[in-house]
PDB file of N, CA and C in Angstrom:
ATOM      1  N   UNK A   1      -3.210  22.138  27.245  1.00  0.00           N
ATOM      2  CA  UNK A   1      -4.490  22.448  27.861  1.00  0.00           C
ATOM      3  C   UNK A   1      -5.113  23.646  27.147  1.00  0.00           C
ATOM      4  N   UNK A   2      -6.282  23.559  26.444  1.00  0.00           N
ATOM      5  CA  UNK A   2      -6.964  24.551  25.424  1.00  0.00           C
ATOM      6  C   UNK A   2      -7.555  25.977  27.076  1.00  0.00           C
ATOM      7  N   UNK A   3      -6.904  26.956  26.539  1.00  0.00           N
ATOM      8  CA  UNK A   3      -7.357  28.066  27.440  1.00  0.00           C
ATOM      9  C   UNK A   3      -8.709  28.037  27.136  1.00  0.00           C
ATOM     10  N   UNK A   4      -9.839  28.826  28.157  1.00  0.00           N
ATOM     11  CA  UNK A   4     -11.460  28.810  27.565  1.00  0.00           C
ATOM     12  C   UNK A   4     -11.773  30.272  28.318  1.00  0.00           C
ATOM     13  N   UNK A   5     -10.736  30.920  29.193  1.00  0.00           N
ATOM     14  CA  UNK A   5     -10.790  32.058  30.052  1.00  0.00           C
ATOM     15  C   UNK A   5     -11.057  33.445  28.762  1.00  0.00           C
ATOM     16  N   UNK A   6     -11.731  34.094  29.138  1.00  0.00           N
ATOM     17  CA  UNK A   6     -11.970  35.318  28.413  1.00  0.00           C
ATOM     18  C   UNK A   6     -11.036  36.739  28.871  1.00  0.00           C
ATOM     19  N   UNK A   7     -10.749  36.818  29.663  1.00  0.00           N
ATOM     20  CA  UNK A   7      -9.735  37.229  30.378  1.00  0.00           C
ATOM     21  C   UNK A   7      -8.151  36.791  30.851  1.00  0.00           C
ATOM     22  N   UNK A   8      -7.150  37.415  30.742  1.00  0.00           N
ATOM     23  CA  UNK A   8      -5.598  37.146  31.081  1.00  0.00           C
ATOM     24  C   UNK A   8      -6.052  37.166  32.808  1.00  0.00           C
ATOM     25  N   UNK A   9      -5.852  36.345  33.309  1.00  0.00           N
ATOM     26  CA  UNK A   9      -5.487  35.874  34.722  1.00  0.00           C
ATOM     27  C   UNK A   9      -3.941  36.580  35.144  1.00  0.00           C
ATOM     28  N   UNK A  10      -3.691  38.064  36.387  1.00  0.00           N
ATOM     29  CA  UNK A  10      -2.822  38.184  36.549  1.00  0.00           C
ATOM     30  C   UNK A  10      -2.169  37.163  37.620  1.00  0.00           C
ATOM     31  N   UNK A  11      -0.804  36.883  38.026  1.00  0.00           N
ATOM     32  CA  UNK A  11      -0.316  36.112  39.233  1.00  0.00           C
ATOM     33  C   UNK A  11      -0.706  36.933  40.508  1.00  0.00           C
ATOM     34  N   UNK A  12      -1.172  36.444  41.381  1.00  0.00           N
ATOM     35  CA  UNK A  12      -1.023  36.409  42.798  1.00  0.00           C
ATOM     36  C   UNK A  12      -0.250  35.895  43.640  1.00  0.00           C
ATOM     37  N   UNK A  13      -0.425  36.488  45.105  1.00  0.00           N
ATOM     38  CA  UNK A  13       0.085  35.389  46.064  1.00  0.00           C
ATOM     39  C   UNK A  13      -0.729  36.418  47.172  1.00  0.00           C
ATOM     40  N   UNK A  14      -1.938  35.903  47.646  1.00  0.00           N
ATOM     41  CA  UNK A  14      -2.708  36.866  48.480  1.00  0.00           C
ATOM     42  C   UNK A  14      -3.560  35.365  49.124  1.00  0.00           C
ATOM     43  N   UNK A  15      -3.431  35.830  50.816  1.00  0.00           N
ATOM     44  CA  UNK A  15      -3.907  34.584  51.453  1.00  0.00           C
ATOM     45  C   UNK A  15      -5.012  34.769  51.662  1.00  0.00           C
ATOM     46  N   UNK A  16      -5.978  34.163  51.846  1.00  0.00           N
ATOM     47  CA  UNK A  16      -7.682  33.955  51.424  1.00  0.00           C
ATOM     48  C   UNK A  16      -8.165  33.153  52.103  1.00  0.00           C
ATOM     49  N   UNK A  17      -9.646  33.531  52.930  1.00  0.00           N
ATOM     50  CA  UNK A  17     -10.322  32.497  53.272  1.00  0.00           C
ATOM     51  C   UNK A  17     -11.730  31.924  52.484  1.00  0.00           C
ATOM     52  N   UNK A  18     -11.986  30.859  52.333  1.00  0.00           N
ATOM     53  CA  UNK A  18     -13.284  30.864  52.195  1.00  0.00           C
ATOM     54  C   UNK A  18     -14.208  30.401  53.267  1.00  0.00           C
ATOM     55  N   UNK A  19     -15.530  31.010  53.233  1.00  0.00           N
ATOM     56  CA  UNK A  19     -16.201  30.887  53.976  1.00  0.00           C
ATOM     57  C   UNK A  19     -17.677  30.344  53.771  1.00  0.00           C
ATOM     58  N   UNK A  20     -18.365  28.931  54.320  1.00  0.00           N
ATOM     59  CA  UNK A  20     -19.316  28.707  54.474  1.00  0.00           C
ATOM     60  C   UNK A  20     -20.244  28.088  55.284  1.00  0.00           C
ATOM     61  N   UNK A  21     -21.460  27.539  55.206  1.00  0.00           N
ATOM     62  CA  UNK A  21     -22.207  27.154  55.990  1.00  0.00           C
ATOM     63  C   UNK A  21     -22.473  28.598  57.451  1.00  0.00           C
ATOM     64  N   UNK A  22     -23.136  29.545  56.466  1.00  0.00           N
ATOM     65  CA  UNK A  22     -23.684  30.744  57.121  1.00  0.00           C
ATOM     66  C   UNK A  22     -22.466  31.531  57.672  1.00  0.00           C
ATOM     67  N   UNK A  23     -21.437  31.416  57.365  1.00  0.00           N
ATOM     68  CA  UNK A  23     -19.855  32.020  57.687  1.00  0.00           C
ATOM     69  C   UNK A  23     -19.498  31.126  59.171  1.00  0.00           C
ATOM     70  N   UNK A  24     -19.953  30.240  58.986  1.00  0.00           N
ATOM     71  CA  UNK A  24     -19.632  29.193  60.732  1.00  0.00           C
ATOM     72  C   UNK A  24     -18.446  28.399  60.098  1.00  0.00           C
ATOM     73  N   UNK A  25     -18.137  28.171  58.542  1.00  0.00           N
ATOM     74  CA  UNK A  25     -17.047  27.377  58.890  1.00  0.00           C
ATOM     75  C   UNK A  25     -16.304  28.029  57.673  1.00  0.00           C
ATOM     76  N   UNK A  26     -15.202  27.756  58.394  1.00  0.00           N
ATOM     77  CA  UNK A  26     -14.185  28.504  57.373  1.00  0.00           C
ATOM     78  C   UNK A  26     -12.961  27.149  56.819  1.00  0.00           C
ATOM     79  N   UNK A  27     -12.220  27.736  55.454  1.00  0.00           N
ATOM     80  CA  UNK A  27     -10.869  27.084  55.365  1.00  0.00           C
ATOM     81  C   UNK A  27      -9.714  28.054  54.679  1.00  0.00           C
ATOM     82  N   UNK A  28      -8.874  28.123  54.719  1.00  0.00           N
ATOM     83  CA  UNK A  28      -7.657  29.105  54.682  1.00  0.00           C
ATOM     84  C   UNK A  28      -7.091  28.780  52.911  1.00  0.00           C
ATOM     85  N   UNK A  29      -6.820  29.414  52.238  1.00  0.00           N
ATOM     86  CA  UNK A  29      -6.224  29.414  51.274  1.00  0.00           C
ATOM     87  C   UNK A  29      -5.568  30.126  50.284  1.00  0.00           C
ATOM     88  N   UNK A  30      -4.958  29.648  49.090  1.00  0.00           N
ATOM     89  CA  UNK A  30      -4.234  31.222  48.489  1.00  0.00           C
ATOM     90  C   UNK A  30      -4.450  31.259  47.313  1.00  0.00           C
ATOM     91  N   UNK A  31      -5.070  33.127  47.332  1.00  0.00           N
ATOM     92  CA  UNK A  31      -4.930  33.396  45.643  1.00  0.00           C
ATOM     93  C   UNK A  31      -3.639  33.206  44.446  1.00  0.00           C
ATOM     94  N   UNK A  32      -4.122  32.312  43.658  1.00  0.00           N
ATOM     95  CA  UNK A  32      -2.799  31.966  42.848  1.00  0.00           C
ATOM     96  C   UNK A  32      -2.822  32.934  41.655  1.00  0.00           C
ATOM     97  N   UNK A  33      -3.817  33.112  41.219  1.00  0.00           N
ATOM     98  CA  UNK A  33      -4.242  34.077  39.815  1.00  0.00           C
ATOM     99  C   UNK A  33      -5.662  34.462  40.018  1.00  0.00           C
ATOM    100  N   UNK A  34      -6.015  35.570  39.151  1.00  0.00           N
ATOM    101  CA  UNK A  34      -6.994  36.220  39.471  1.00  0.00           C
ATOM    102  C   UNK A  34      -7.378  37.411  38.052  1.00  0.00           C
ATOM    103  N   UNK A  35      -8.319  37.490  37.579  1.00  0.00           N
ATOM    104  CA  UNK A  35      -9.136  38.355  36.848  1.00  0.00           C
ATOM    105  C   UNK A  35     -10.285  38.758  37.312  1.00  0.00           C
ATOM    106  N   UNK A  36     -11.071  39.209  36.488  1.00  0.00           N
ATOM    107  CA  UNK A  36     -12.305  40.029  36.709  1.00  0.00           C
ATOM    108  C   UNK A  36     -13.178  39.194  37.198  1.00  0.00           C
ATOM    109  N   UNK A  37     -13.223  38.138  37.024  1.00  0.00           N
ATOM    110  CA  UNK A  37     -14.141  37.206  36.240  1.00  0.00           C
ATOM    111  C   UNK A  37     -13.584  35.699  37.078  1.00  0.00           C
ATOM    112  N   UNK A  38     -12.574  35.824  37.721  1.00  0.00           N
ATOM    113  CA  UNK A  38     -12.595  34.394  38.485  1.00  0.00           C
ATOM    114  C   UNK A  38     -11.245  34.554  39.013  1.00  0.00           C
ATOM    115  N   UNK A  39     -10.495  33.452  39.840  1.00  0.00           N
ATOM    116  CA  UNK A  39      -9.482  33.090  40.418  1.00  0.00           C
ATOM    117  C   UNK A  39      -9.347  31.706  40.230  1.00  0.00           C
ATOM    118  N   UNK A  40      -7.604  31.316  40.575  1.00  0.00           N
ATOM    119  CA  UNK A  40      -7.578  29.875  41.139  1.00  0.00           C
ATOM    120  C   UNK A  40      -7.128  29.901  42.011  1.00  0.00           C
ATOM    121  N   UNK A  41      -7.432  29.179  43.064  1.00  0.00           N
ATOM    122  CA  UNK A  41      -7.604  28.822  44.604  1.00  0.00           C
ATOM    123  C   UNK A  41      -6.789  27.478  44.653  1.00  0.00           C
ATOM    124  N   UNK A  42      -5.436  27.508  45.563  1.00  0.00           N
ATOM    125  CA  UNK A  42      -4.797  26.840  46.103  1.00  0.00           C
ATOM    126  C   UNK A  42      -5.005  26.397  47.774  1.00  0.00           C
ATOM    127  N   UNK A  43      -5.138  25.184  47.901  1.00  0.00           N
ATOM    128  CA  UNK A  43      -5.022  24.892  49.414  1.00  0.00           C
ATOM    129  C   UNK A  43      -4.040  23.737  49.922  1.00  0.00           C
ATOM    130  N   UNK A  44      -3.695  24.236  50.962  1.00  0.00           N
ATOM    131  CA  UNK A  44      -2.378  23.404  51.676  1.00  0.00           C
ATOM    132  C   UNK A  44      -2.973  21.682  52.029  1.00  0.00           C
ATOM    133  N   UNK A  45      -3.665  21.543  51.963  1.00  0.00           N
ATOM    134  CA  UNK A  45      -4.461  20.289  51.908  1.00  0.00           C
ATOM    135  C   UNK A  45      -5.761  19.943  50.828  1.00  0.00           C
ATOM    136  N   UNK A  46      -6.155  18.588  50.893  1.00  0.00           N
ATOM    137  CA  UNK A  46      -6.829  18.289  50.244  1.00  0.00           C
ATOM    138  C   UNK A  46      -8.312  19.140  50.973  1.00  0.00           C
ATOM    139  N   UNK A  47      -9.436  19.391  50.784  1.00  0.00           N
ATOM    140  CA  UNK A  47     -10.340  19.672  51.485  1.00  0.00           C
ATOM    141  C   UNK A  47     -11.546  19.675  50.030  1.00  0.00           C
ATOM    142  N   UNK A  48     -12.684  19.748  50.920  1.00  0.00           N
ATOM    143  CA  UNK A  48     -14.060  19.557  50.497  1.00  0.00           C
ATOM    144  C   UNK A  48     -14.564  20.715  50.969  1.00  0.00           C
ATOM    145  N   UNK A  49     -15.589  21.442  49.582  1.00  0.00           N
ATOM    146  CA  UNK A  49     -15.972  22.980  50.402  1.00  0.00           C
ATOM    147  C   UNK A  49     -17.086  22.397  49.298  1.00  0.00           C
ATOM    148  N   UNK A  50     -18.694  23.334  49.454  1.00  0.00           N
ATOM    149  CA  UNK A  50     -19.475  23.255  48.578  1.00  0.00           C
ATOM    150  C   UNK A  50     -19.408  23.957  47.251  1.00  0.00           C
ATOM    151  N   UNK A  51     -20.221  23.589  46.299  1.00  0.00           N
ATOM    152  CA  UNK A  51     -19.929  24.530  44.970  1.00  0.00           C
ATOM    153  C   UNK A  51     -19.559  25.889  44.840  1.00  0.00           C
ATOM    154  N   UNK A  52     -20.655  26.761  45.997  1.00  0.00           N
ATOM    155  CA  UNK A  52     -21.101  28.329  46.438  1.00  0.00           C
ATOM    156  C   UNK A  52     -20.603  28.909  47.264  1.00  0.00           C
ATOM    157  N   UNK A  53     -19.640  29.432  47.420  1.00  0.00           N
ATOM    158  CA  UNK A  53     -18.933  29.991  48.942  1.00  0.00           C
ATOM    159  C   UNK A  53     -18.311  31.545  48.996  1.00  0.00           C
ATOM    160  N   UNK A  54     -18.186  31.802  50.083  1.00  0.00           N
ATOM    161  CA  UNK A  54     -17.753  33.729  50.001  1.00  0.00           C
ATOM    162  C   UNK A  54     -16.192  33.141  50.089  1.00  0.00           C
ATOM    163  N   UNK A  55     -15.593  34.237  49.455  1.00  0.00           N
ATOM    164  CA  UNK A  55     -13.983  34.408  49.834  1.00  0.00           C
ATOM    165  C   UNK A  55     -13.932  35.315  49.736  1.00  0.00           C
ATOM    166  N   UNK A  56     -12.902  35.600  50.866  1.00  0.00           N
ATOM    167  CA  UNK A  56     -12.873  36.688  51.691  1.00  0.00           C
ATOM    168  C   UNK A  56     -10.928  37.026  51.303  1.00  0.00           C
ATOM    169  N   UNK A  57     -10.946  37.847  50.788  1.00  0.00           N
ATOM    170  CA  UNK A  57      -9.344  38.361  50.941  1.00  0.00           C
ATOM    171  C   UNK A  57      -9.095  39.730  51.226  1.00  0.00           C
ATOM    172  N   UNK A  58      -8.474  39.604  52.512  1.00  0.00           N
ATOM    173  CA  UNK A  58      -8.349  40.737  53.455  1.00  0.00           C
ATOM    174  C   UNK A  58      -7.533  41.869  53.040  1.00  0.00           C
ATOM    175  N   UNK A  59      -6.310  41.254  52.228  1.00  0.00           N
ATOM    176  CA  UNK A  59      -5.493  42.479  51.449  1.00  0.00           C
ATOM    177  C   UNK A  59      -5.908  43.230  50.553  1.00  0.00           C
ATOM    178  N   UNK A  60      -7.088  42.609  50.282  1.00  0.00           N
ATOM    179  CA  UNK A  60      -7.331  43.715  49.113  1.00  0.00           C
ATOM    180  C   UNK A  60      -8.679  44.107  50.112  1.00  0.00           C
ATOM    181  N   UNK A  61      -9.368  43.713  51.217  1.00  0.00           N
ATOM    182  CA  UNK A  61     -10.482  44.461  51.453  1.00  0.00           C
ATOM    183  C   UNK A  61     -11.400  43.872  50.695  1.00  0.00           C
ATOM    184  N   UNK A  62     -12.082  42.797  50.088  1.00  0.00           N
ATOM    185  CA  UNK A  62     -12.811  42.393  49.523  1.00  0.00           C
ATOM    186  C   UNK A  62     -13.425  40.758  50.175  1.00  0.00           C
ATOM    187  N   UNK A  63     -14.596  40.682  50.349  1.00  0.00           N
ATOM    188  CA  UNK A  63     -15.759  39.757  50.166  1.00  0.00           C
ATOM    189  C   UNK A  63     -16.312  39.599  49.102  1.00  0.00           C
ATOM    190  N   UNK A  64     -16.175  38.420  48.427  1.00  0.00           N
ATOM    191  CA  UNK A  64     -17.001  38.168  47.192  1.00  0.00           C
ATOM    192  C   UNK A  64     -17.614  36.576  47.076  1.00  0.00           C
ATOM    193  N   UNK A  65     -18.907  36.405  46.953  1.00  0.00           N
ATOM    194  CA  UNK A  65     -19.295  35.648  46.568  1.00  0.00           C
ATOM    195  C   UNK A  65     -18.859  34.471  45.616  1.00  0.00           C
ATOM    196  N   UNK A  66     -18.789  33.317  45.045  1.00  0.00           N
ATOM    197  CA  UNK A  66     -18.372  32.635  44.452  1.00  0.00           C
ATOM    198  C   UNK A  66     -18.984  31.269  43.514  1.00  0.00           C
ATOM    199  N   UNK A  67     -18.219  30.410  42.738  1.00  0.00           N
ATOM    200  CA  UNK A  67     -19.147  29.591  42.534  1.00  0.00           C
ATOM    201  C   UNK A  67     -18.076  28.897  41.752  1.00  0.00           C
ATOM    202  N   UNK A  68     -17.379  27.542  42.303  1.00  0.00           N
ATOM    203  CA  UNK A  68     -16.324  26.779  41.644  1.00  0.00           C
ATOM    204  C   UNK A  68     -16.604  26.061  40.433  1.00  0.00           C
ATOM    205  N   UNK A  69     -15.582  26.388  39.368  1.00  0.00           N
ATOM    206  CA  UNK A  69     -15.728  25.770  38.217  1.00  0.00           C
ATOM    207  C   UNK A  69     -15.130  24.639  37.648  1.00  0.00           C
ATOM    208  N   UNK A  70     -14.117  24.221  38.272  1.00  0.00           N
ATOM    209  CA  UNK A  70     -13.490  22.956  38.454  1.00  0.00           C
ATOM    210  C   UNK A  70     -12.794  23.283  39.312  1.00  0.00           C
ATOM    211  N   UNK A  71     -12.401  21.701  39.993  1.00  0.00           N
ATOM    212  CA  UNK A  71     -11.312  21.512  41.208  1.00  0.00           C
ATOM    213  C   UNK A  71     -10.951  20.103  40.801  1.00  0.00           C
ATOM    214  N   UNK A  72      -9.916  20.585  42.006  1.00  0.00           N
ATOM    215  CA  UNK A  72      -9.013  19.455  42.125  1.00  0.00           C
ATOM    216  C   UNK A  72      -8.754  18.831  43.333  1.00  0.00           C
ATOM    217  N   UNK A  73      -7.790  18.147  43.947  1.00  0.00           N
ATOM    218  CA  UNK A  73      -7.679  17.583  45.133  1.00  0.00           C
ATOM    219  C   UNK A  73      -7.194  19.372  45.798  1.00  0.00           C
ATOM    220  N   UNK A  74      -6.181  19.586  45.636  1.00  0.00           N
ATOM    221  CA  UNK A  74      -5.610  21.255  46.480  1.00  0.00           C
ATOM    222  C   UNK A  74      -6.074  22.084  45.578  1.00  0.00           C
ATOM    223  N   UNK A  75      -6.612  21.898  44.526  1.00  0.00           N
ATOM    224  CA  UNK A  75      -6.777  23.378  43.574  1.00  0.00           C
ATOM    225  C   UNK A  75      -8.191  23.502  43.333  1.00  0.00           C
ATOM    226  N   UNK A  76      -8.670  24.719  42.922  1.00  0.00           N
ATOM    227  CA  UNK A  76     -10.067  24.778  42.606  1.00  0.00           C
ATOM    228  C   UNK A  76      -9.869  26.147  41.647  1.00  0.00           C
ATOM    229  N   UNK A  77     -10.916  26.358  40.308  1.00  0.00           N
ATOM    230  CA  UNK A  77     -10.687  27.463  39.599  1.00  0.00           C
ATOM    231  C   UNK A  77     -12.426  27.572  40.322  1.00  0.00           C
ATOM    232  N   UNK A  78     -12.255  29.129  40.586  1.00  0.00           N
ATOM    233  CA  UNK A  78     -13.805  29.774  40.646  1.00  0.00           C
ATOM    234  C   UNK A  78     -13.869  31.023  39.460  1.00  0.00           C
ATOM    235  N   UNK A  79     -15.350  31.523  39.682  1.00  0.00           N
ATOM    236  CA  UNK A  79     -15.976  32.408  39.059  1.00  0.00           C
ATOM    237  C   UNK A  79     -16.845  33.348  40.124  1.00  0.00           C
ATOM    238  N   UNK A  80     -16.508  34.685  39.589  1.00  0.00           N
ATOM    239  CA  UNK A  80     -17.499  35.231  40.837  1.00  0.00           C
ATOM    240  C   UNK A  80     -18.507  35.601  40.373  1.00  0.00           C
ATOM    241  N   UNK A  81     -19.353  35.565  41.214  1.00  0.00           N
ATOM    242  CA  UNK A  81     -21.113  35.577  40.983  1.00  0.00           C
ATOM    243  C   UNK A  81     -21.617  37.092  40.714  1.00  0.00           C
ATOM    244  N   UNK A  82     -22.482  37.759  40.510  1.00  0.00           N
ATOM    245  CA  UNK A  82     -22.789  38.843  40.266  1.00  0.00           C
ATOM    246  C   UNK A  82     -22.957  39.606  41.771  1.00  0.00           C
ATOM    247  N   UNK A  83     -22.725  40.384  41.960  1.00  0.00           N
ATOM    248  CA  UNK A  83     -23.147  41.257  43.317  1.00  0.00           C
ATOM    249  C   UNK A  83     -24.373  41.718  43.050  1.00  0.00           C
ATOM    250  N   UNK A  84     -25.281  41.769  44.353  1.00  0.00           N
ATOM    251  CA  UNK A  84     -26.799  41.993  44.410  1.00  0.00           C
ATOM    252  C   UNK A  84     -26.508  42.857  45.380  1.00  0.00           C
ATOM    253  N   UNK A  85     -27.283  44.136  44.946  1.00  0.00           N
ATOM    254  CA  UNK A  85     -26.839  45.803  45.770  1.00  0.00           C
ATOM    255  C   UNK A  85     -28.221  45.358  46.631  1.00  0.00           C
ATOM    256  N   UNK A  86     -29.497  44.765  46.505  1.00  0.00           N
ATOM    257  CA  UNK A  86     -30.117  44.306  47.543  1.00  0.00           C
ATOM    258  C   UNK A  86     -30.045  43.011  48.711  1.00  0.00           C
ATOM    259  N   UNK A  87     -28.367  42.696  48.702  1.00  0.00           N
ATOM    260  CA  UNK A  87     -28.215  41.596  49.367  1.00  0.00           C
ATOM    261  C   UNK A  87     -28.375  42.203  51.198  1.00  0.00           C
ATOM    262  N   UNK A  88     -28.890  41.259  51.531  1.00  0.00           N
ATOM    263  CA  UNK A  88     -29.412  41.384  53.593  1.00  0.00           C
ATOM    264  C   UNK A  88     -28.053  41.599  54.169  1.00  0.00           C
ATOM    265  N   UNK A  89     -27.584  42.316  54.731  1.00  0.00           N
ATOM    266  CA  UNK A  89     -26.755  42.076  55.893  1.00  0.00           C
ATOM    267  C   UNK A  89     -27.334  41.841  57.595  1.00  0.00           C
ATOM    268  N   UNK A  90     -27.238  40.866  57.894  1.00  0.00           N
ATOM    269  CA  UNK A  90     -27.751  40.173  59.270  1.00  0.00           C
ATOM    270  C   UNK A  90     -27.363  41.692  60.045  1.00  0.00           C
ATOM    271  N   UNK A  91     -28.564  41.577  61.279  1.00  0.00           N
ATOM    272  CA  UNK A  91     -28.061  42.809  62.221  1.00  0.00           C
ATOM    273  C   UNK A  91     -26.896  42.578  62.965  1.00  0.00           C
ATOM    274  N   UNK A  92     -26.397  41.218  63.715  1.00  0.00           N
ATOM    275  CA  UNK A  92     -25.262  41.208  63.992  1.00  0.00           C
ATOM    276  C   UNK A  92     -24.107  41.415  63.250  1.00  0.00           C
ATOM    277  N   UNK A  93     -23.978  41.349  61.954  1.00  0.00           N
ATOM    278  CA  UNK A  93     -22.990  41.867  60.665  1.00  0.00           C
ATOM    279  C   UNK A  93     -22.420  43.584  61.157  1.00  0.00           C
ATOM    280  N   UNK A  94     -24.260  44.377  60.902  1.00  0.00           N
ATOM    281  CA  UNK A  94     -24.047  45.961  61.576  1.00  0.00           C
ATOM    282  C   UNK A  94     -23.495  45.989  62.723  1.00  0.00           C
ATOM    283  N   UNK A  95     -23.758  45.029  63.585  1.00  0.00           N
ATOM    284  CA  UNK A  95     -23.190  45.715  64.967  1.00  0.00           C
ATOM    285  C   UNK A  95     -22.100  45.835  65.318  1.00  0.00           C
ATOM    286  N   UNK A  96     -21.624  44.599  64.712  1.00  0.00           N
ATOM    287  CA  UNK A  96     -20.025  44.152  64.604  1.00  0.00           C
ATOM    288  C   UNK A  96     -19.447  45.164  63.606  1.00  0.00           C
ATOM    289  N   UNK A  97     -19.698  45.907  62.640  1.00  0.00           N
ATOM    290  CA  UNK A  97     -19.458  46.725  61.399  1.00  0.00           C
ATOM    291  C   UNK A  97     -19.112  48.291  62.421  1.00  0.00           C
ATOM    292  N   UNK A  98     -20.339  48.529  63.279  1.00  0.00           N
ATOM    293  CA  UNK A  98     -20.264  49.668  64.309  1.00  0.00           C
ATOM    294  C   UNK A  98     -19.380  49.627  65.146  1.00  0.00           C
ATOM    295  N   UNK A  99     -19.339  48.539  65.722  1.00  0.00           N
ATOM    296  CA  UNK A  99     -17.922  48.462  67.262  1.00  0.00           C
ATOM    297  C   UNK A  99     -16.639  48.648  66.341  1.00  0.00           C
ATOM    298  N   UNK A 100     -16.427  48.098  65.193  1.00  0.00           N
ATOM    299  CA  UNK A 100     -15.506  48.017  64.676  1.00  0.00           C
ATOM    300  C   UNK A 100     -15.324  49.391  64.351  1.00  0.00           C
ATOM    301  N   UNK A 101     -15.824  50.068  63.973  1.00  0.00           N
ATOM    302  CA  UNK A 101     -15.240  51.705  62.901  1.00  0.00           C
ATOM    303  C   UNK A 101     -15.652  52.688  64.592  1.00  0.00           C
ATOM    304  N   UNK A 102     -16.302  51.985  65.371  1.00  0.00           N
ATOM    305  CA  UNK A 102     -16.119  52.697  66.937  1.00  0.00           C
ATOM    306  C   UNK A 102     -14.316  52.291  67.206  1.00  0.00           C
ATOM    307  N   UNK A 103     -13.731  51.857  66.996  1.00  0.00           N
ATOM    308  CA  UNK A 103     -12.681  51.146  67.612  1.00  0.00           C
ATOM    309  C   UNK A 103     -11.666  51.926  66.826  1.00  0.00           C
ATOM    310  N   UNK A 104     -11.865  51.699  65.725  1.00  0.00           N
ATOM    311  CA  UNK A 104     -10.647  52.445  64.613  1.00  0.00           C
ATOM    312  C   UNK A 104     -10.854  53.794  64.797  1.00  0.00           C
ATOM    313  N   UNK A 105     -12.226  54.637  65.090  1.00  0.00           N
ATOM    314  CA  UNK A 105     -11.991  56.154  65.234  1.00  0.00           C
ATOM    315  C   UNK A 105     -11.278  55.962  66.272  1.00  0.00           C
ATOM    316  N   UNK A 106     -10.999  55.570  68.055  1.00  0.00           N
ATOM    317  CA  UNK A 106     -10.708  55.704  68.807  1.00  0.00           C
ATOM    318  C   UNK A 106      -9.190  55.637  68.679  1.00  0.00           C
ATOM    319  N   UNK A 107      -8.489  54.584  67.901  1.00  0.00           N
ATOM    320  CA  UNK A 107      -7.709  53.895  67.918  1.00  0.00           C
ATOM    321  C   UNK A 107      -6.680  55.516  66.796  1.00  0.00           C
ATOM    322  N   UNK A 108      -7.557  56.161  66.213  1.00  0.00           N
ATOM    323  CA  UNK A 108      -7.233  56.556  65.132  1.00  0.00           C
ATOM    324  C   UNK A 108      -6.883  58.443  65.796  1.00  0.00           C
ATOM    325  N   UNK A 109      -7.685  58.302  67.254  1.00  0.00           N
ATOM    326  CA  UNK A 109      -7.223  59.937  68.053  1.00  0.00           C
ATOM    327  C   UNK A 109      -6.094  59.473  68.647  1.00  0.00           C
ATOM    328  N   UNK A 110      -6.027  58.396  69.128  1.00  0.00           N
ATOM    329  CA  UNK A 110      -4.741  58.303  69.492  1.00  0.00           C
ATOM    330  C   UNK A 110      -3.596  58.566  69.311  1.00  0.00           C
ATOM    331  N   UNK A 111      -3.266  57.689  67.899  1.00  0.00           N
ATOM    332  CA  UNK A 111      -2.416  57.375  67.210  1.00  0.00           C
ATOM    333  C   UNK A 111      -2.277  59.785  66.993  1.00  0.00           C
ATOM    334  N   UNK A 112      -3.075  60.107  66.579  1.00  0.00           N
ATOM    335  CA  UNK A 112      -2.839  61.374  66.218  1.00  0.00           C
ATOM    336  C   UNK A 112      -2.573  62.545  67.505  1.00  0.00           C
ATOM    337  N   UNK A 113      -3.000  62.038  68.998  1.00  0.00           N
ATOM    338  CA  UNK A 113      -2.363  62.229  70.133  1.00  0.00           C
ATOM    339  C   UNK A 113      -0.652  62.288  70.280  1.00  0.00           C
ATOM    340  N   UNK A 114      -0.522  61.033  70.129  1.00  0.00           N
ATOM    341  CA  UNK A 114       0.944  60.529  70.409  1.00  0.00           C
ATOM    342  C   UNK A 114       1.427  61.401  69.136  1.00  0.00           C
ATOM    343  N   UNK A 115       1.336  61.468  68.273  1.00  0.00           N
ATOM    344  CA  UNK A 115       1.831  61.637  66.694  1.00  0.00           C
ATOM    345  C   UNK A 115       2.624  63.200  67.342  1.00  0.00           C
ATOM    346  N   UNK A 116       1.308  64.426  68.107  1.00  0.00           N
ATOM    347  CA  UNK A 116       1.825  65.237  68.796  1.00  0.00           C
ATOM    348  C   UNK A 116       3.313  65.638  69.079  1.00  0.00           C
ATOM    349  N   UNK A 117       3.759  66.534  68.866  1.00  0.00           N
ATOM    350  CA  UNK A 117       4.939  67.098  69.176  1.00  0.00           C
ATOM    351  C   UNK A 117       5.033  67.613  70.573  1.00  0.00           C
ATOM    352  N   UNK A 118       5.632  67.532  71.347  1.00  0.00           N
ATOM    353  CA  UNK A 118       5.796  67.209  73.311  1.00  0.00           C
ATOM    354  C   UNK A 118       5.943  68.525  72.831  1.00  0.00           C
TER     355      UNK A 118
END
């Protein structure tokens, strides 16, 4: 198989979702390899996703946009799309973004409560 990657692909094993149709539908899958410049995407079943989709991998803290460059029945190689520093975040995105870092400060006096020496 003639390589065409411009980049060394390191190994993974980082579980991943992708996400589409406005983030309403999701499917579960795993990073197999990964560079700057793309991944290949393993799934435990056959499935159908559109060309364009976010994947989301939580271990590393990252959302990224996407755009598949071949697939297969379980496999798919992507490419990630450029990030747009003027992309919209929906107001329910913020609100949910706010309760959330409301939750972790709270969560975060605690933890430094208890931590306390009696």
């Amino acid at each position: 198989m003639q390589q065409r990657r411009r980049e060394h692909r390191g190994r993974t094993y980082l579980g991943s979702r992708i996400a589409f149709n406005n983030r309403c539908s999701t499917i579960d899958c795993m990073v197999r390899n990964m560079s700057q410049n793309g991944a290949k995407l393993v799934f435990a079943h056959p499935v159908t996703c559109p060309d364009e989709f976010d994947l989301m991998i939580p271990q590393k803290g990252e959302s990224r946009r996407v755009r598949i460059i071949w697939r297969q029945e379980t496999e798919a190689g992507i490419v990630f799309l450029a990030s747009n520093a003027d992309t919209v975040i929906s107001i329910e995105t913020v609100r949910r973004m706010r309760v959330l870092e409301a939750e972790r400060a709270t969560l975060a006096r605690r933890i430094a409560t208890l931590s306390e020496p009696a």
